[in-house]
Protein backbone atom coordinates (compact mmCIF):
# COMPACT_ATOMS: atom_id res chain seq x y z
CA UNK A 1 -96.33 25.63 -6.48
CA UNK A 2 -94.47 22.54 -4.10
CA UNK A 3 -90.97 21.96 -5.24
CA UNK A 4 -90.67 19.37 -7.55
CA UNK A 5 -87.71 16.36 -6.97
CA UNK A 6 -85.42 15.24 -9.75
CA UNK A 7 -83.89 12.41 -9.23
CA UNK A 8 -80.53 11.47 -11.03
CA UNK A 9 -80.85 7.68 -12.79
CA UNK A 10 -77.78 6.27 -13.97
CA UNK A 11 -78.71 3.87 -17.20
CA UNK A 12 -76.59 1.86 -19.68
CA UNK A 13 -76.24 2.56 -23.40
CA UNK A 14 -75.22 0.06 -25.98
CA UNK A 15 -72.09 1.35 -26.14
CA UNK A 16 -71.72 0.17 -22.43
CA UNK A 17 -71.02 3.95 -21.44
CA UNK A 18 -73.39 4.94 -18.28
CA UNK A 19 -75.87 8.15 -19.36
CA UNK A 20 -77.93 10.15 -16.87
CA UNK A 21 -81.25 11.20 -17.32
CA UNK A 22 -83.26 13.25 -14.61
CA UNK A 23 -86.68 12.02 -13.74
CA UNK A 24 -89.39 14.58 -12.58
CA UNK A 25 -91.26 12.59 -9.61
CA UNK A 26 -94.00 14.55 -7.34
CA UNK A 27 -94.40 14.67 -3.92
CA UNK A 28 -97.33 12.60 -3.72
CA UNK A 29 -94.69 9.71 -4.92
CA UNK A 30 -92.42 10.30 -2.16
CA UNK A 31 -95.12 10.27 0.12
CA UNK A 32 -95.98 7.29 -1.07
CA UNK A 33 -92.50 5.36 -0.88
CA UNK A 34 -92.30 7.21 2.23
CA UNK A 35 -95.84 4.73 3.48
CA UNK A 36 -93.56 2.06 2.79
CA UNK A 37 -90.26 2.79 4.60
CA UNK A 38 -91.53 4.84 7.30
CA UNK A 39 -91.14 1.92 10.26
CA UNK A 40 -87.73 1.52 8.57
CA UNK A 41 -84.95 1.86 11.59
CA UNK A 42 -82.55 4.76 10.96
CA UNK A 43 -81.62 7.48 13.04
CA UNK A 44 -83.02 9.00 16.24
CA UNK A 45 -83.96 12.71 14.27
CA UNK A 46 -81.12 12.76 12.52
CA UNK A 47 -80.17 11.82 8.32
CA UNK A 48 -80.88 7.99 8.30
CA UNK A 49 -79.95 6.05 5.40
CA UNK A 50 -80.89 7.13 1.95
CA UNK A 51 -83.88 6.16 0.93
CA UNK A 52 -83.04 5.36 -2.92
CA UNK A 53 -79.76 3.28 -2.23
CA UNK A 54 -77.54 4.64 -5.11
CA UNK A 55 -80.15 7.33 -6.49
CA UNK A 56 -78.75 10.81 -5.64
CA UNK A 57 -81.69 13.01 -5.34
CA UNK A 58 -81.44 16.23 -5.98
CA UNK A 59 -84.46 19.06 -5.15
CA UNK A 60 -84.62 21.37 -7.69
CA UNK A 61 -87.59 24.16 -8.25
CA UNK A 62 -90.43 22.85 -9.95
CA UNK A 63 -94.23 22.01 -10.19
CA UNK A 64 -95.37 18.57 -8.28
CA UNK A 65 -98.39 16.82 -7.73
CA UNK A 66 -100.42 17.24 -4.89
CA UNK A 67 -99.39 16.41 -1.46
CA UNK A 68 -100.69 15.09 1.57
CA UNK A 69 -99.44 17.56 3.56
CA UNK A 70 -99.13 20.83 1.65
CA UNK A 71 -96.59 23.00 2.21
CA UNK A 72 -94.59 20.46 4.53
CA UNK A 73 -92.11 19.27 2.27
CA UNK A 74 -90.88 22.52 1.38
CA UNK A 75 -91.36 23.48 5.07
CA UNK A 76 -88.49 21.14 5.49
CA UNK A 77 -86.39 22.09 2.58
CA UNK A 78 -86.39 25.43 3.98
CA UNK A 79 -85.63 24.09 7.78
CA UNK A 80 -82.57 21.76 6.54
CA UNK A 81 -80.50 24.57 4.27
CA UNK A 82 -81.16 27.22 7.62
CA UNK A 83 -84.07 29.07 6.13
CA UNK A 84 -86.16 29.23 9.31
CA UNK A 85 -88.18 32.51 8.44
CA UNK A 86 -89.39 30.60 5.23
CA UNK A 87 -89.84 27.58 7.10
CA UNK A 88 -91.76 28.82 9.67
CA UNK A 89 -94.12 31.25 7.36
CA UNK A 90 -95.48 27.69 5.67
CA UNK A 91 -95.37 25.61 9.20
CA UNK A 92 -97.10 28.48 11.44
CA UNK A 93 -100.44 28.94 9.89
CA UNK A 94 -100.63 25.45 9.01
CA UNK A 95 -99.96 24.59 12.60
CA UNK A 96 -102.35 27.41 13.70
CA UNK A 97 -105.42 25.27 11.21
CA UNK A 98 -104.80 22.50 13.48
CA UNK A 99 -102.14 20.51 11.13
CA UNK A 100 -100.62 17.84 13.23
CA UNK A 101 -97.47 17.36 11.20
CA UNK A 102 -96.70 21.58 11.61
CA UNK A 103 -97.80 21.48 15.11
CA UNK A 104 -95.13 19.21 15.82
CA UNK A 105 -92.62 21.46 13.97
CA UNK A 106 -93.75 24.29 15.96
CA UNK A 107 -92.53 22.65 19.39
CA UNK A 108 -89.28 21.12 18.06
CA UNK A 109 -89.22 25.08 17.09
CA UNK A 110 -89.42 26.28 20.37
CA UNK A 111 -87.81 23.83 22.22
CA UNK A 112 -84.83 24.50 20.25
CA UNK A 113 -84.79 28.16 19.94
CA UNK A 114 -84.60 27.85 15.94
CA UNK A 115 -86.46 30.50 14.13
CA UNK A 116 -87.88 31.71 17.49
CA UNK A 117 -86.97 32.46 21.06
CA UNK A 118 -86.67 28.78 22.88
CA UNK A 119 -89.49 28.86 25.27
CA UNK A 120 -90.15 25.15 26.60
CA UNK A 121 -93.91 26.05 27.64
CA UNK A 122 -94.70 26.66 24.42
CA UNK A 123 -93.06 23.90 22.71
CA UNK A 124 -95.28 21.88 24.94
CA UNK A 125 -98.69 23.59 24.68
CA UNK A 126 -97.87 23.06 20.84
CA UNK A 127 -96.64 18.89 21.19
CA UNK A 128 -100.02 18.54 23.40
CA UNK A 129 -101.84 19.96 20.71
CA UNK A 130 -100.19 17.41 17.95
CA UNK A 131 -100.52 14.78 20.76
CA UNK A 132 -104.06 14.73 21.21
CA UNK A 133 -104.59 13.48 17.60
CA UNK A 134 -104.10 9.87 17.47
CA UNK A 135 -107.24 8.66 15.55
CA UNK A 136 -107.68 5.16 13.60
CA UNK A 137 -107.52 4.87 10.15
CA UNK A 138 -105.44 4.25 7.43
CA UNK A 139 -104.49 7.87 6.19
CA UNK A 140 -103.46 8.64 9.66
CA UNK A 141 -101.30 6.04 9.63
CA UNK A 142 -99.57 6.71 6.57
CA UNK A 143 -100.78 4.94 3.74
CA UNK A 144 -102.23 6.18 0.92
CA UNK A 145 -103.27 3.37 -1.18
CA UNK A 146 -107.12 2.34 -0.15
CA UNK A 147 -107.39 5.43 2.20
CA UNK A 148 -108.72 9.15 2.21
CA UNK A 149 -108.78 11.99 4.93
CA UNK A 150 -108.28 15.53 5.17
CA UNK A 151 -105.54 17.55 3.85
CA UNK A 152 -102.86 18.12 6.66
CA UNK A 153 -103.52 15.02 8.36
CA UNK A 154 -101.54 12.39 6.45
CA UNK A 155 -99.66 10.15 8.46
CA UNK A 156 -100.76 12.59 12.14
CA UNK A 157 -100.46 9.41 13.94
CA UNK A 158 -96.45 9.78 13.74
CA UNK A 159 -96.36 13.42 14.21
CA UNK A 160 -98.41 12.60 17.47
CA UNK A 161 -96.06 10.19 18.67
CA UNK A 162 -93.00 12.12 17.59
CA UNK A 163 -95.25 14.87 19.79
CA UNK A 164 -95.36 12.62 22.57
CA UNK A 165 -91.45 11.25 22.87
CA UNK A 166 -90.67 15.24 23.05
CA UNK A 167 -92.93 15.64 25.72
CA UNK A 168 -91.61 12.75 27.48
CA UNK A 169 -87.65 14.02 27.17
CA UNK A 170 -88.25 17.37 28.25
CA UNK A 171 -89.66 15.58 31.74
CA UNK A 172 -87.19 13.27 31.78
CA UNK A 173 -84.18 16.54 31.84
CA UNK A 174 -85.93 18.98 33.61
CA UNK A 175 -86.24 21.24 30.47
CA UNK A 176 -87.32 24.13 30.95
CA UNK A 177 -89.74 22.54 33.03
CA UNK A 178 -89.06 20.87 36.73
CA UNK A 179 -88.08 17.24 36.55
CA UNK A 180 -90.68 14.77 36.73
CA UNK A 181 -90.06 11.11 36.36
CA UNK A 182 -93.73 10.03 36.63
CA UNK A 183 -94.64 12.72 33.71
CA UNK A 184 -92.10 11.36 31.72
CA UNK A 185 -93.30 7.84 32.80
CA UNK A 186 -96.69 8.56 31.32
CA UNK A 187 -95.79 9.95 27.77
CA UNK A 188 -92.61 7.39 27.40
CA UNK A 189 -95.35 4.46 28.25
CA UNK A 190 -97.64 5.03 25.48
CA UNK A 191 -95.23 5.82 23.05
CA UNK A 192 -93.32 2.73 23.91
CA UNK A 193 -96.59 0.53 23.68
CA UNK A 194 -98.43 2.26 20.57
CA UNK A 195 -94.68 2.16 18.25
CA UNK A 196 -94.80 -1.46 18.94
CA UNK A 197 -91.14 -1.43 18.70
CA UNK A 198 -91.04 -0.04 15.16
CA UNK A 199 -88.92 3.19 14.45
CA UNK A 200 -91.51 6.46 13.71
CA UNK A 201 -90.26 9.15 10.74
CA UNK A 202 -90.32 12.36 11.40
CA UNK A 203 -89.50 14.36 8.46
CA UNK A 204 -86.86 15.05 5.26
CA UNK A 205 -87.21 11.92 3.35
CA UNK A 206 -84.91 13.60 0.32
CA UNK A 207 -82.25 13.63 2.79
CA UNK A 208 -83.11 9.63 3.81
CA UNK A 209 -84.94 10.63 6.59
CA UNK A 210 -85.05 11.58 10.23
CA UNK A 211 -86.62 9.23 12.84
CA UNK A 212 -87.30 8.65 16.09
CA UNK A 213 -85.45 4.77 16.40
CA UNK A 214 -87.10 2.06 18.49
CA UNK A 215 -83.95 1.70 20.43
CA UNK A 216 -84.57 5.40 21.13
CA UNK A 217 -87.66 5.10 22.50
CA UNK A 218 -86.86 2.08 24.05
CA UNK A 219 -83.85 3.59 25.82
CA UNK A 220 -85.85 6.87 27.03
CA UNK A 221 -88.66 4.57 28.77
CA UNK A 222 -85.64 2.45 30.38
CA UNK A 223 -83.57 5.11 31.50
CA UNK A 224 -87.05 6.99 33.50
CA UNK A 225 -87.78 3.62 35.23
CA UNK A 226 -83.90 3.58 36.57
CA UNK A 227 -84.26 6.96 37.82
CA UNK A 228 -87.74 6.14 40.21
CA UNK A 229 -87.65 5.25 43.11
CA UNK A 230 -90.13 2.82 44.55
CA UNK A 231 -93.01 4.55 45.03
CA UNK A 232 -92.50 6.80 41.86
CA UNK A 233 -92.93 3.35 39.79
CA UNK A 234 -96.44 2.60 41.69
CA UNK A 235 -97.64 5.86 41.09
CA UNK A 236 -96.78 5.47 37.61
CA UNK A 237 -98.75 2.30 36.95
CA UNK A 238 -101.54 3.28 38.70
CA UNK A 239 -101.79 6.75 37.06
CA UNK A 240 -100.94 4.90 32.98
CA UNK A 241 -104.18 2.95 33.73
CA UNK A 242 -106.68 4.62 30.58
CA UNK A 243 -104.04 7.56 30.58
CA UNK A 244 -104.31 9.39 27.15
CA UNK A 245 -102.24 12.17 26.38
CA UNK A 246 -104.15 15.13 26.02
């Protein structure tokens, strides 16, 4: 079973004394809160601001309605308290079905050496692979009320851009991969134009959530363009003309 999430209310009695009661709320209603604030600007991957503003939450074992994304919520548990083997046992084979939100866990995996030996080539091969699925359509963009797809796919349109920013940073330092501004160029571009200068979430909503900020993005793009030279920028524009990541 997915781990349940209590959250701590603070309410009023008649005798004007505060009494707390702990609420049993499923995943699918985070998910669903999380359709709402998930352009919200926070913090580039890191804890944002909490999403309940004076609502401790606190994850506790426990059955939970059905989620989106199975298995990725307690993928992440397991990722923020340093469980990596357990992480990694629910984000592997989902990544290996073709799950857009685990492939993208797979590469920030791998490009950071956590659970696994960094190897940049195959953080890439696995951010391509969550990359190439941008589709249209309301599930993939988060939003669950009015919209149905598949299992594993909820809200891939983030997890392809988050894909795509990661792609674009490891060109932009030389990674583990030679430098190359025009690469970077490419993946910053569409990022930059299909975020339309919104924030994108990432993950760990019980923690307020981790994001990828539009300054962020906006800053990565800026900082390529500084670095070209002349000719680097033409080739650049030329080359982003019907350029898809893939």
């Amino acid at each position: 079973m997915e781990q349940g999430v209590f959250m701590l209310i603070h309410i009023r009695r008649h005798d004007n004394k505060r009494k707390e009661i702990y609420v049993m709320v499923s995943e699918m209603f985070i998910n669903i809160v999380l359709s709402i604030y998930k352009y919200q600007k926070a913090g580039s991957l890191i804890r944002g601001t909490e999403l309940f503003v004076g609502w401790p939450i606190l994850i506790l074992a426990g059955c939970a309605g059905m989620n989106p994304n199975p298995g990725e919520h307690t993928a992440d548990m397991a990722w923020e308290r340093g469980d990596y083997t357990r992480a990694l046992s629910l984000i592997r084979p989902s990544a290996q079905r073709g799950e857009p939100w685990a492939q993208v866990r797979m590469g920030v995996a791998y490009e950071l050496g956590v659970g696994v030996t960094k190897n940049t080539q195959e953080a890439i091969a696995w951010y391509r692979k969550a990359a190439a699925q941008i589709v249209d359509g309301g599930w993939a963009e988060g939003k669950l009320v009015g919209a149905k797809g598949k299992a594993g796919y909820f809200n891939q349109n983030s997890d392809a851009l988050i894909a795509i920013h990661q792609i674009s940073g490891l060109y932009l330092r030389g990674d583990g991969v030679p430098k190359d501004l025009v690469e970077a160029y490419l993946w910053a571009k569409y990022v930059s134009d299909k975020s339309g200068g919104k924030s994108i979430f990432y993950c760990c909503e019980f923690l307020g959530g981790r994001w990828i900020t539009a300054d962020a993005i906006a800053a990565t793009l800026r900082q390529i363009q500084a670095e070209m030279t002349l000719q680097q920028a033409r080739e650049s524009e030329e080359k982003y003309v019907g350029w898809r990541p893939l």
